[in-house]
C-alpha atoms as a PDB file:
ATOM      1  CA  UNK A   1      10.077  -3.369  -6.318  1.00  0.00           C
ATOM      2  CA  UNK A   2       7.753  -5.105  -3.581  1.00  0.00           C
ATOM      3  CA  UNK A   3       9.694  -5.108  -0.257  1.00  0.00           C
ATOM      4  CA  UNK A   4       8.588  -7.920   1.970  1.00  0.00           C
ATOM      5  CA  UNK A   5       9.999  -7.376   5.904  1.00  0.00           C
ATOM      6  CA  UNK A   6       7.819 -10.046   7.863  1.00  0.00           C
ATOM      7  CA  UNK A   7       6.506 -13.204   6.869  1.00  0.00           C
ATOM      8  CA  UNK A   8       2.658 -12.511   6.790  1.00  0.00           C
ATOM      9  CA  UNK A   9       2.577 -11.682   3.453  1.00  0.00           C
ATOM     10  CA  UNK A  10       4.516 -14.874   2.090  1.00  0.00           C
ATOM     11  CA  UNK A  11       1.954 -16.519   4.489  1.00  0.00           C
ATOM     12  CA  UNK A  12      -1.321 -15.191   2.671  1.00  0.00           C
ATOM     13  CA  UNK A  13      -2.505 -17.191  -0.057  1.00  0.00           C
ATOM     14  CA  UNK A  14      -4.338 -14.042  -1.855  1.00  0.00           C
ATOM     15  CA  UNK A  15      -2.526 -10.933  -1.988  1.00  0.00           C
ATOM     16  CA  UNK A  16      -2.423  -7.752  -4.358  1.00  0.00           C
ATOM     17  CA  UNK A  17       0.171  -6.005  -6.186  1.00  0.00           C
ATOM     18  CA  UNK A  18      -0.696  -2.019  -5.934  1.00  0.00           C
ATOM     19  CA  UNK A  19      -0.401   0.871  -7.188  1.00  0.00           C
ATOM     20  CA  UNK A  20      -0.203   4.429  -5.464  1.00  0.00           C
ATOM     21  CA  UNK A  21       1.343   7.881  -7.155  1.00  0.00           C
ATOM     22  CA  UNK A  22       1.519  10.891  -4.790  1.00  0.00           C
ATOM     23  CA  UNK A  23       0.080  13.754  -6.980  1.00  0.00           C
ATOM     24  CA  UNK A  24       0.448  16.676  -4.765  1.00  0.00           C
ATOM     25  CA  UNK A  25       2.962  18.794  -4.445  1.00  0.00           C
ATOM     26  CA  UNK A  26       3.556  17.847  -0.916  1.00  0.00           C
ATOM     27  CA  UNK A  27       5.474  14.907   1.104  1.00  0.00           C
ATOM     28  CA  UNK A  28       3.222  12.024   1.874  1.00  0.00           C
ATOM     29  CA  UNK A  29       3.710   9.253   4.235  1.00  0.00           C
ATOM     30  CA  UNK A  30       1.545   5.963   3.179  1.00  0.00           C
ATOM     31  CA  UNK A  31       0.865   3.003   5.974  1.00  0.00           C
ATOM     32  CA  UNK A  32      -1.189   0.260   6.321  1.00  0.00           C
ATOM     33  CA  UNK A  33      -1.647  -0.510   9.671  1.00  0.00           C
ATOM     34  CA  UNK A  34      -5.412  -2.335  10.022  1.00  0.00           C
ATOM     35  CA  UNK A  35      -3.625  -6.050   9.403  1.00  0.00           C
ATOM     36  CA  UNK A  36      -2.968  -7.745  13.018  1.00  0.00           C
ATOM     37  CA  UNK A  37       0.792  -8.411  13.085  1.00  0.00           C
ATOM     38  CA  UNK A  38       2.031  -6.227  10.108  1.00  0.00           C
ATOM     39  CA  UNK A  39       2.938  -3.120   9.760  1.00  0.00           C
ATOM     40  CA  UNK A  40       3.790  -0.909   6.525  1.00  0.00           C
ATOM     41  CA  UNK A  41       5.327   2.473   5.893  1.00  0.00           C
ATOM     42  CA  UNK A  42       6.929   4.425   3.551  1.00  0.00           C
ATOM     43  CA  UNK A  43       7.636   8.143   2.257  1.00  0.00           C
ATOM     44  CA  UNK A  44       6.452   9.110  -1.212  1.00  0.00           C
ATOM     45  CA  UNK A  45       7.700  12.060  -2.250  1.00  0.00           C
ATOM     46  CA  UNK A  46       5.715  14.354  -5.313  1.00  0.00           C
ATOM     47  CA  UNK A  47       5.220  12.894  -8.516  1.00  0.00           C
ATOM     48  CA  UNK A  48       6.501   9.390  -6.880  1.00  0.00           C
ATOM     49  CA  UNK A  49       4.711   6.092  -7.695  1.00  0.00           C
ATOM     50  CA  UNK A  50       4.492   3.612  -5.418  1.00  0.00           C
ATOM     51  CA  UNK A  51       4.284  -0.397  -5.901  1.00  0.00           C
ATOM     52  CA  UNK A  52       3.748  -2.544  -3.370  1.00  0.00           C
ATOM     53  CA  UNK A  53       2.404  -6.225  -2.444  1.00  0.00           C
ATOM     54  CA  UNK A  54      -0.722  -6.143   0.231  1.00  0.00           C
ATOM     55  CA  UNK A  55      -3.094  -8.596   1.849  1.00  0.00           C
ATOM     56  CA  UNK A  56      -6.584  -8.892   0.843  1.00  0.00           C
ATOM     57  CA  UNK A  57      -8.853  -6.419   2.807  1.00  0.00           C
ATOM     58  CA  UNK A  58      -5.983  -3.861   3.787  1.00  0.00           C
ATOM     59  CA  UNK A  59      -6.363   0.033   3.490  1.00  0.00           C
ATOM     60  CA  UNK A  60      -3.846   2.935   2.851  1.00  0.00           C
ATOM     61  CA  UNK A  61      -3.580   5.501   4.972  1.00  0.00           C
ATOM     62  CA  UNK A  62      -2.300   8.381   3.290  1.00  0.00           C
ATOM     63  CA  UNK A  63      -0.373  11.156   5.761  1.00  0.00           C
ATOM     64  CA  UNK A  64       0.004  14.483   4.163  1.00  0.00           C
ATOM     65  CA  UNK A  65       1.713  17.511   5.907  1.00  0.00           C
ATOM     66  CA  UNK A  66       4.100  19.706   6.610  1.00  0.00           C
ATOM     67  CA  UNK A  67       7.826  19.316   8.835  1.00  0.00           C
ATOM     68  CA  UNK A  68       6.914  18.101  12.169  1.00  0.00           C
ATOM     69  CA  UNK A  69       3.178  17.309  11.152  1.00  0.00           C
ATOM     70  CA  UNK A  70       1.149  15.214   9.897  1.00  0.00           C
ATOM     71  CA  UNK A  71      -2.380  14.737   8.816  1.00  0.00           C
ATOM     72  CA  UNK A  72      -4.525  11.842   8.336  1.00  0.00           C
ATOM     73  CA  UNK A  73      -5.657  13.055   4.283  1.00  0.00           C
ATOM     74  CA  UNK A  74      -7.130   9.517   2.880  1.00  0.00           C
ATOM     75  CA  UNK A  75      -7.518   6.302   3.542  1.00  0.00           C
ATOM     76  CA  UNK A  76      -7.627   3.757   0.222  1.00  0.00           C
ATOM     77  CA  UNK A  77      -8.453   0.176   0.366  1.00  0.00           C
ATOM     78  CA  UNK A  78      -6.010  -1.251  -1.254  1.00  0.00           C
ATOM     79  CA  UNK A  79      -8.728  -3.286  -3.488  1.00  0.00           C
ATOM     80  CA  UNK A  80      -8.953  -0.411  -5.491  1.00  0.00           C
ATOM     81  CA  UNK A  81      -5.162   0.367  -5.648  1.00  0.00           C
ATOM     82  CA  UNK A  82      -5.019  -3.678  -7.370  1.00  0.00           C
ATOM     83  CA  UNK A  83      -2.957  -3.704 -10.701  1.00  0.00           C
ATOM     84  CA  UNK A  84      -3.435  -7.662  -9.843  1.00  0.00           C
ATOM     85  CA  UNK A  85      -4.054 -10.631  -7.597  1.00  0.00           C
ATOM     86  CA  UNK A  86      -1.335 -13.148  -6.682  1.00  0.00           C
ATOM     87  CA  UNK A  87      -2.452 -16.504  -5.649  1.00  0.00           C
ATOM     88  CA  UNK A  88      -0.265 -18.712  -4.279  1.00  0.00           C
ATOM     89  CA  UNK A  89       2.324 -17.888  -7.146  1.00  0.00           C
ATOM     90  CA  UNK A  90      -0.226 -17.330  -9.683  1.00  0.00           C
ATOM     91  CA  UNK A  91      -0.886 -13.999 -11.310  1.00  0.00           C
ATOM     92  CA  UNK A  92      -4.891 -13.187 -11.350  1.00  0.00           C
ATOM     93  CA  UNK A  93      -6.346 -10.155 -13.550  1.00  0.00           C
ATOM     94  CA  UNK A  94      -7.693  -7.390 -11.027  1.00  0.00           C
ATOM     95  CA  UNK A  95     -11.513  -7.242 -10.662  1.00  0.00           C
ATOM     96  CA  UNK A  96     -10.748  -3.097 -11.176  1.00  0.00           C
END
């Protein structure tokens, strides 16, 4: 389920529906933090797929470690993370 906490996404007219499964055997934290004004975050644990909406031209970080740390493993744009394209309420196939 896409979880939208600010506006800016309702506000883009291209966005994309994504895709990300954690296959290590370790915690990961996932942000996006390269849009001006937005801010994403969540915990995937092992084995744990996430689906999310994002704007065009945003990346993934991907935050692997251990308790009390964290390391900066990946980043992703999330172009290549596209299941599809939503245009202003329309579904597009992804260019992936």
């Amino acid at each position: 389920m896409a979880q939208l906490f600010d506006s800016v996404l309702a506000q883009e007219a291209a966005r994309l529906l994504c895709c990300y499964t954690n296959v290590t055997p370790q915690i990961q934290v996932v942000r996006i933090t390269d849009i001006p004004g937005w801010y994403f975050e969540r915990v995937v644990f092992p084995s744990q797929r996430l689906i999310f909406e994002s704007p065009l031209g945003a990346h993934l970080e991907i935050h692997t470690g251990m308790m009390a740390s964290s390391i900066l493993s990946d980043t992703i744009a999330c172009q290549e993370l596209a299941m599809e394209a939503i245009s202003e309420g329309l579904v597009l196939e992804a260019a992936a």
